[in-house]
Protein backbone atom coordinates (compact mmCIF):
# COMPACT_ATOMS: atom_id res chain seq x y z
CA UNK A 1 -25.95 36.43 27.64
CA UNK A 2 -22.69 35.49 29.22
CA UNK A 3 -24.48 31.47 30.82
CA UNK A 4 -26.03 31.27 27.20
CA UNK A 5 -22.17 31.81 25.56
CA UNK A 6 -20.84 29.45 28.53
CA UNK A 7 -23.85 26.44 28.09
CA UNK A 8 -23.47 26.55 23.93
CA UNK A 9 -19.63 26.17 24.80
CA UNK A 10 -20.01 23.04 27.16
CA UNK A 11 -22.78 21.89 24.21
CA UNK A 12 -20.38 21.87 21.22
CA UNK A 13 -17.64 20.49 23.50
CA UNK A 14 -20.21 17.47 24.14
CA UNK A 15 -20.88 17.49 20.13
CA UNK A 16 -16.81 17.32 19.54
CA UNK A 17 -16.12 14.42 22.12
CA UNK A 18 -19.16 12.25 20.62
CA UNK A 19 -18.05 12.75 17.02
CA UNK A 20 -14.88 12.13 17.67
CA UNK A 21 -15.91 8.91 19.50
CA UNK A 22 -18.25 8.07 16.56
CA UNK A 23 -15.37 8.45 14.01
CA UNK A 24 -13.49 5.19 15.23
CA UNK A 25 -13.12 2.82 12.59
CA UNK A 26 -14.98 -0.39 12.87
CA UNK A 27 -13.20 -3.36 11.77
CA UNK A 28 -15.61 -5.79 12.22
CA UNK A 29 -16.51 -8.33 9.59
CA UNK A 30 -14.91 -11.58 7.69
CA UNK A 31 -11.83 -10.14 6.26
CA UNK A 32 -10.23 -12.50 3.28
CA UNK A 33 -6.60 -11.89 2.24
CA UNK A 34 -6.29 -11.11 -1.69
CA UNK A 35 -3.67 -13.15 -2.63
CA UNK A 36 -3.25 -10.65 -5.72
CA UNK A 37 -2.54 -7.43 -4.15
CA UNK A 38 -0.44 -8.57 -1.23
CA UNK A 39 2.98 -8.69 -1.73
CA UNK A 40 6.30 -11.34 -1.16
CA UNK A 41 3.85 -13.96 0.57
CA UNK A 42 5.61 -17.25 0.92
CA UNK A 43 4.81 -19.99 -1.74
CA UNK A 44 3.33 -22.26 0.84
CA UNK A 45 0.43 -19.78 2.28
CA UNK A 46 -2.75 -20.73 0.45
CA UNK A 47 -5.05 -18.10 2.69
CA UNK A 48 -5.58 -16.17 5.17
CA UNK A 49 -9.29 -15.15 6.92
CA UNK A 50 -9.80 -13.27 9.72
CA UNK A 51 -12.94 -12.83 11.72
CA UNK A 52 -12.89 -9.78 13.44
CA UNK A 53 -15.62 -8.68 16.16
CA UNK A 54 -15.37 -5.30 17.28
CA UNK A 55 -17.26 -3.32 20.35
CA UNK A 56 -16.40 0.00 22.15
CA UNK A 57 -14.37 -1.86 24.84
CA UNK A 58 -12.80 -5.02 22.86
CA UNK A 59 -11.68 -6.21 19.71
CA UNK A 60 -11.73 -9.86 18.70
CA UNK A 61 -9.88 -11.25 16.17
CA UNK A 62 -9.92 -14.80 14.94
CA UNK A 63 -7.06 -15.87 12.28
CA UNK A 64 -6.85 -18.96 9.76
CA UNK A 65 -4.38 -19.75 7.77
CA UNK A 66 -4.26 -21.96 4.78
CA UNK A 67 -1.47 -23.40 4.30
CA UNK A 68 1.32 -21.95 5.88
CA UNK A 69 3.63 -18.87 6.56
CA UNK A 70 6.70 -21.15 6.01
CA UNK A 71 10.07 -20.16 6.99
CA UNK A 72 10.09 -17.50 3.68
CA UNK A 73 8.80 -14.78 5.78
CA UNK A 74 9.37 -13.53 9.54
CA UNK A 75 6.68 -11.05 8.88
CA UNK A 76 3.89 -13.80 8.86
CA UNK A 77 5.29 -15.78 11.60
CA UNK A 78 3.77 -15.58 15.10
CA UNK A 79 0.26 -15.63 14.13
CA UNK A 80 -1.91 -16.12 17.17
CA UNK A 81 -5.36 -18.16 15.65
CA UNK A 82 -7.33 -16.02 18.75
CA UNK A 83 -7.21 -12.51 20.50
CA UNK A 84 -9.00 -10.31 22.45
CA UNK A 85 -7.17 -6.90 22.46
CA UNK A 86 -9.00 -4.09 24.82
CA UNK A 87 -9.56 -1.19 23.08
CA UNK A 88 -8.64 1.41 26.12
CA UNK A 89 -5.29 1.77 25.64
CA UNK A 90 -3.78 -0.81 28.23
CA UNK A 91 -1.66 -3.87 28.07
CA UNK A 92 -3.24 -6.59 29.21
CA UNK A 93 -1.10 -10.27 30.12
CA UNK A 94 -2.68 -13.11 28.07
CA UNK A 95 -0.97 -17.06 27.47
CA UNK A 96 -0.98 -18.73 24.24
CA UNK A 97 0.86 -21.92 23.71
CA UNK A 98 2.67 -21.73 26.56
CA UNK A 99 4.25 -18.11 26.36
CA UNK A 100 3.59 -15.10 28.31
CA UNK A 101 2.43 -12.80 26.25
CA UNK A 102 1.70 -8.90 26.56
CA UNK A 103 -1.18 -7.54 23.49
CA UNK A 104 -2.17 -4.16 23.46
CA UNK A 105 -4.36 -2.05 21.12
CA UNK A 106 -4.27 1.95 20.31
CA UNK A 107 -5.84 4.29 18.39
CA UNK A 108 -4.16 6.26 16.29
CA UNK A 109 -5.36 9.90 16.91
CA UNK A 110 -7.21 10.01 13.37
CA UNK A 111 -9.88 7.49 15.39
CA UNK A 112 -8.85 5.61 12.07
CA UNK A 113 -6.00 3.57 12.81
CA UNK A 114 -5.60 0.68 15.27
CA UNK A 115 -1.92 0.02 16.18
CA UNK A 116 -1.96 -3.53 17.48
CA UNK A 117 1.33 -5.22 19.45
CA UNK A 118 2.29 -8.43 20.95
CA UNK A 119 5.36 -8.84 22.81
CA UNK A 120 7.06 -11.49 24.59
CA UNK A 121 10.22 -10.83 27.17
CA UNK A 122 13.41 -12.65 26.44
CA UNK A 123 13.26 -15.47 29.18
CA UNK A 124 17.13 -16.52 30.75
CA UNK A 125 15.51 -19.00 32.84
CA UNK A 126 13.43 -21.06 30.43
CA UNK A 127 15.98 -19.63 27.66
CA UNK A 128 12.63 -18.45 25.78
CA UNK A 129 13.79 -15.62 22.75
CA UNK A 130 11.46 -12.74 22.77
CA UNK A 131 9.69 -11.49 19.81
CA UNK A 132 7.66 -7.84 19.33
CA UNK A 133 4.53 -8.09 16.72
CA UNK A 134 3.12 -4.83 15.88
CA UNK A 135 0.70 -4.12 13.37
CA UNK A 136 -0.99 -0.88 11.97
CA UNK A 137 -4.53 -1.82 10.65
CA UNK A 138 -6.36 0.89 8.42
CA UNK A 139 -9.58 0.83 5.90
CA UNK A 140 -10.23 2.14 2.77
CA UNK A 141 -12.61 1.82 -0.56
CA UNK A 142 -15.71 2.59 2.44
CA UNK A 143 -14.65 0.35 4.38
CA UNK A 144 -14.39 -2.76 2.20
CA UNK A 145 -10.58 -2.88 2.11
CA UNK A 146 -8.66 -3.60 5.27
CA UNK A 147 -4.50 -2.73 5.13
CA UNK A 148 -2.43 -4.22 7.85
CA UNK A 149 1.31 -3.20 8.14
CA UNK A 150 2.56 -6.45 9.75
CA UNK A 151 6.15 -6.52 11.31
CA UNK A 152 8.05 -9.46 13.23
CA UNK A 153 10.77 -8.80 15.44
CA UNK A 154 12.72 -11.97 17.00
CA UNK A 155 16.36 -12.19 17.97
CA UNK A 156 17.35 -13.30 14.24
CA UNK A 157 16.09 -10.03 12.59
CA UNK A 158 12.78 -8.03 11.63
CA UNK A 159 10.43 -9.06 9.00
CA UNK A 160 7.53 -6.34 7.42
CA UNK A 161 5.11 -7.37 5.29
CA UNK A 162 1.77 -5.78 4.58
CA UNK A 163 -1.70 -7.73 3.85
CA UNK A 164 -4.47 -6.58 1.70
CA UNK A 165 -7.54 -8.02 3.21
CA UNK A 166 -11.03 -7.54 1.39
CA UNK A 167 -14.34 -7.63 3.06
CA UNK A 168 -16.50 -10.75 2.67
CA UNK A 169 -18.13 -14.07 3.26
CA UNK A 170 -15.86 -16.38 1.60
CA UNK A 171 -13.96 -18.93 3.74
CA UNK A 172 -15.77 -20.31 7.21
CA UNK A 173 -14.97 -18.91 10.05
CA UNK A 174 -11.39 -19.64 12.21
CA UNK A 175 -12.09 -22.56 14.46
């Protein structure tokens, strides 16, 4: 009796740890930016798609603007078009236009939140300022709404914005 308690322990433990891996949000999809619902976007932004491509070890996200984020918001400056975040947990070193960059993706411990972050070191040699991204992606409506809690931090101050993103086809992909 006491093996049959001890195997239907180490059986629902199994069960937990797979539905609790199964209960990840997945962000994949074409994800358009309503214009309507999003709030204090600059004048000069005419769109925003993102293509996002999601597995259990990466997520890939591909951004086009339309338009663009102008100088009337820090929150929608350093926009990388490309980037492939690894969904364990660890920083990984990545270049973009020159910069050494560090991107790093993390659950949230709902399995429903992705908190995503970019950050690039001050630089005294190259006299390169350093900036922090972070952003805090969630769904809602089953999955047809995506929320992204976007903030900007560069030596002249911290910008926060967040985007309303619906699910769809519209718009062709980021090149």
């Amino acid at each position: 009796m006491r093996k049959a308690r001890i195997v239907f322990g180490f059986f629902m433990l199994g069960l937990c740890a797979i539905s609790m891996m199964a209960a990840q949000a997945d962000f994949s999809g074409t994800w358009v930016l309503d214009m309507q619902k999003t709030r204090s976007l600059p004048k000069s932004l005419k769109g925003l798609t993102m293509v996002v491509t999601q597995n259990g070890q990466q997520l890939v996200v591909q951004r086009q603007m339309n338009g663009s984020g102008g100088r009337e918001t820090i929150g929608l400056s350093m926009v990388m078009p490309q980037a492939t975040y690894s969904l364990d947990g660890e920083e990984k070193a990545v270049q973009f236009a020159g910069m050494n960059l560090k991107i790093k993706a993390k659950w949230a411990k709902d399995g429903e939140t992705l908190d995503l972050s970019v950050i690039q070191e001050n630089n005294m040699s190259t006299q390169t300022p350093g900036f922090h991204v972070k952003e805090r992606w969630t769904l809602s409506d089953g999955g047809q709404v995506l929320k992204v809690q976007r903030s900007v931090t560069t030596g002249g101050g911290t910008g926060m914005i967040t985007l309303i993103f619906g699910k769809g086809a519209s718009g062709a992909p980021p090149q």
